[in-house]
N, C-alpha and C. Protein backbone atom coordinates (compact mmCIF):
# COMPACT_ATOMS: atom_id res chain seq x y z
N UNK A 1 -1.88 3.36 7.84
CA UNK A 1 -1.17 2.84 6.70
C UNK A 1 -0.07 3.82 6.35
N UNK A 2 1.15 3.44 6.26
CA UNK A 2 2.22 3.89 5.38
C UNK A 2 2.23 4.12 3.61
N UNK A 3 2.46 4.99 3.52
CA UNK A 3 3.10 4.87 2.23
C UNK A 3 4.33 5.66 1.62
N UNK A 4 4.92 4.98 1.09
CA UNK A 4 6.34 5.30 1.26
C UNK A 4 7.27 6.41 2.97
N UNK A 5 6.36 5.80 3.79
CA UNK A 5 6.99 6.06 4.91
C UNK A 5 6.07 7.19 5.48
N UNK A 6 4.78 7.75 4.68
CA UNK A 6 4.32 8.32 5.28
C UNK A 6 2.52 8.22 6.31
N UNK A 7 2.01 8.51 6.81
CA UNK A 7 1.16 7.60 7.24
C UNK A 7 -0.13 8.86 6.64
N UNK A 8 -0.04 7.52 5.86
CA UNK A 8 -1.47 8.47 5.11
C UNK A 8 -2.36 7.56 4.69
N UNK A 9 -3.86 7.64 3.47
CA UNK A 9 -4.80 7.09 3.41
C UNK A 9 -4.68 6.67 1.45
N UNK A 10 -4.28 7.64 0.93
CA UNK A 10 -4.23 7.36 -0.34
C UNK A 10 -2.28 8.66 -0.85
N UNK A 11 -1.87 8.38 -2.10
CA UNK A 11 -0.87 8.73 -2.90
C UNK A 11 -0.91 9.36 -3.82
N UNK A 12 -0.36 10.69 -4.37
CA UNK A 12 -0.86 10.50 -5.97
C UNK A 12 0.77 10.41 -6.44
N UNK A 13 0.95 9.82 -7.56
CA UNK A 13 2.48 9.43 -8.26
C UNK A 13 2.51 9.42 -9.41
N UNK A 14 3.38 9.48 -10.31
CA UNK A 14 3.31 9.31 -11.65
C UNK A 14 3.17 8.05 -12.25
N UNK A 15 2.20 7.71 -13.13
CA UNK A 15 2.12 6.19 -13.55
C UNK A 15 3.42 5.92 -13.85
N UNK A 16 3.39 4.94 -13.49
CA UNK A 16 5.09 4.14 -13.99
C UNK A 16 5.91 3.92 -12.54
N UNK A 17 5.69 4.99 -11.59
CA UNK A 17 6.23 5.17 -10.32
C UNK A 17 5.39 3.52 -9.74
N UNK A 18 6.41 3.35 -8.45
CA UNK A 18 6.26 2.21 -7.48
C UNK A 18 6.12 3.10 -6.30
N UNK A 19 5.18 2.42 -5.29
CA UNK A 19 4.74 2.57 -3.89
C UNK A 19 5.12 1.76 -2.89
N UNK A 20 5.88 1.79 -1.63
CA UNK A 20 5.89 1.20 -0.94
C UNK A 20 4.80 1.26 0.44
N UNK A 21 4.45 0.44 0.58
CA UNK A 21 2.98 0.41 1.70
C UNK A 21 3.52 -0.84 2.76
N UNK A 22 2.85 -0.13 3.80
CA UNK A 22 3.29 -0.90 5.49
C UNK A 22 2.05 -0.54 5.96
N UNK A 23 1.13 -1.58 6.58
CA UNK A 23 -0.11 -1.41 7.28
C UNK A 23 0.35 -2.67 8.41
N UNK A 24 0.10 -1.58 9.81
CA UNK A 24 0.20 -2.33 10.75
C UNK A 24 -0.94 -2.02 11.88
N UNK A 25 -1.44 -3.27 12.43
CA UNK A 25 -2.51 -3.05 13.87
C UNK A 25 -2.64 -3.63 14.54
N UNK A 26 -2.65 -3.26 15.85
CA UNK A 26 -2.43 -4.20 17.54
C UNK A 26 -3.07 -5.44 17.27
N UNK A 27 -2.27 -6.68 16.88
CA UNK A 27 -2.94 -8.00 16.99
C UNK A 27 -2.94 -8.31 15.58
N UNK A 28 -2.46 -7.59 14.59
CA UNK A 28 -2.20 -8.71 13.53
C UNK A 28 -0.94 -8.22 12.83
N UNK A 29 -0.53 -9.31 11.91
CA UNK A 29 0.64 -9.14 11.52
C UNK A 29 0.91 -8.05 10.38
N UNK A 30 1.80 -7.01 10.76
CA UNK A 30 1.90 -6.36 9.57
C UNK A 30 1.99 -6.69 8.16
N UNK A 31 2.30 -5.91 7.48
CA UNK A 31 1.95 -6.06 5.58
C UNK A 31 2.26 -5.08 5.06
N UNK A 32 3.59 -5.45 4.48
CA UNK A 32 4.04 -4.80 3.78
C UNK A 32 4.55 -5.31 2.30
N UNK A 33 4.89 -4.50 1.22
CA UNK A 33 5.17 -4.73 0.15
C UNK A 33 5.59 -2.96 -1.02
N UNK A 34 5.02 -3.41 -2.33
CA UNK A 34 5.25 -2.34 -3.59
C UNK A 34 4.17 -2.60 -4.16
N UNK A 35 3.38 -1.95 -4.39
CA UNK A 35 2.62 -1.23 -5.35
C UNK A 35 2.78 -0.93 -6.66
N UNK A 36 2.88 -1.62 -7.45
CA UNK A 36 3.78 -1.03 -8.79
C UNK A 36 2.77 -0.35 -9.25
N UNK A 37 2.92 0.55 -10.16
CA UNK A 37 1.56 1.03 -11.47
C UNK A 37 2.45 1.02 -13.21
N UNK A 38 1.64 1.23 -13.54
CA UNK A 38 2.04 1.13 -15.25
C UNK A 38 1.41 2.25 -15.82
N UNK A 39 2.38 2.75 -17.05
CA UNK A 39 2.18 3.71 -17.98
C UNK A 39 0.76 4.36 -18.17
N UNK A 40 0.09 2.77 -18.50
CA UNK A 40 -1.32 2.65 -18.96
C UNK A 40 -2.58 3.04 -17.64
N UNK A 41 -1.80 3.32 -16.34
CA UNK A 41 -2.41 3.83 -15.53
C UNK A 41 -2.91 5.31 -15.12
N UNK A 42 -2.25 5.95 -16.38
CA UNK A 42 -2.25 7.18 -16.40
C UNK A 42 -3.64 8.11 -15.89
N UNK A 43 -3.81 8.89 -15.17
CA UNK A 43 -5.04 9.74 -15.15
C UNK A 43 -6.07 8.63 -14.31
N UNK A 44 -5.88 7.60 -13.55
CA UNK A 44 -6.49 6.34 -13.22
C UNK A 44 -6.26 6.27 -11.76
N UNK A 45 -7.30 5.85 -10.43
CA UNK A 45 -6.79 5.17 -9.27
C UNK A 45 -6.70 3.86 -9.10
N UNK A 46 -5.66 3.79 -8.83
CA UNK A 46 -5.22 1.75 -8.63
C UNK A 46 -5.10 1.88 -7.03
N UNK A 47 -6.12 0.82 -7.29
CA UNK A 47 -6.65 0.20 -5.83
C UNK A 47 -6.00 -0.92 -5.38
N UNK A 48 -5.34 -1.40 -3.94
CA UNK A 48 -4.68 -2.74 -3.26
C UNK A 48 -5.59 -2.84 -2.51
N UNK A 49 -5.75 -4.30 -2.38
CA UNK A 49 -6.53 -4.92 -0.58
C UNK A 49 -5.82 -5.32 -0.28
N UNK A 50 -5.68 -5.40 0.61
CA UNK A 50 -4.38 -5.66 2.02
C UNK A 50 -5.34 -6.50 2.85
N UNK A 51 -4.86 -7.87 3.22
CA UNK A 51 -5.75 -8.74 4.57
C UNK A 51 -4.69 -8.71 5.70
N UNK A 52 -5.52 -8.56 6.44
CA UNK A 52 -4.30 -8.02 7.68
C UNK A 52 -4.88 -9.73 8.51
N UNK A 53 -3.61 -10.43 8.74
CA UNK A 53 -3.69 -11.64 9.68
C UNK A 53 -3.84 -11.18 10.88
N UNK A 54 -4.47 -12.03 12.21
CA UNK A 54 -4.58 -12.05 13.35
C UNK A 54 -3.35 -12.93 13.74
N UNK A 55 -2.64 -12.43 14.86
CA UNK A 55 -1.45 -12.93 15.10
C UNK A 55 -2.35 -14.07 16.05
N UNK A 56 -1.74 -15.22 16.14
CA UNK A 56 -1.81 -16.44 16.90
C UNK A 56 -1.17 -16.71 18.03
N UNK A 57 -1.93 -17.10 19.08
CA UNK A 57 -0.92 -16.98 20.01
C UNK A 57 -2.06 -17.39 21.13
């Protein structure tokens, strides 16, 4: 997994800050997007699930 371009497992950022995340693996379609967090996230881990598709074919 990426995050913001780096390939790592977890982030730490300032609440309010945005994340960009890229998860890619042999046979399904990547996934990517932003992560936003909020103020109120302060001192908190915010968790994404990511479903990674099987490419068709």
């Amino acid at each position: 997994m990426k995050l913001d371009g780096e390939t790592v497992k977890s982030k730490r950022v300032n609440a309010g800050a945005s994340v960009r995340y890229e998860v890619s693996k042999v046979g399904y379609t990547t996934q990517s997007g932003t992560i936003e967090t909020k103020s109120s996230d302060a001192g908190k881990t915010v968790d994404k699930q990511i479903v990674l598709v099987a490419v068709s074919g």
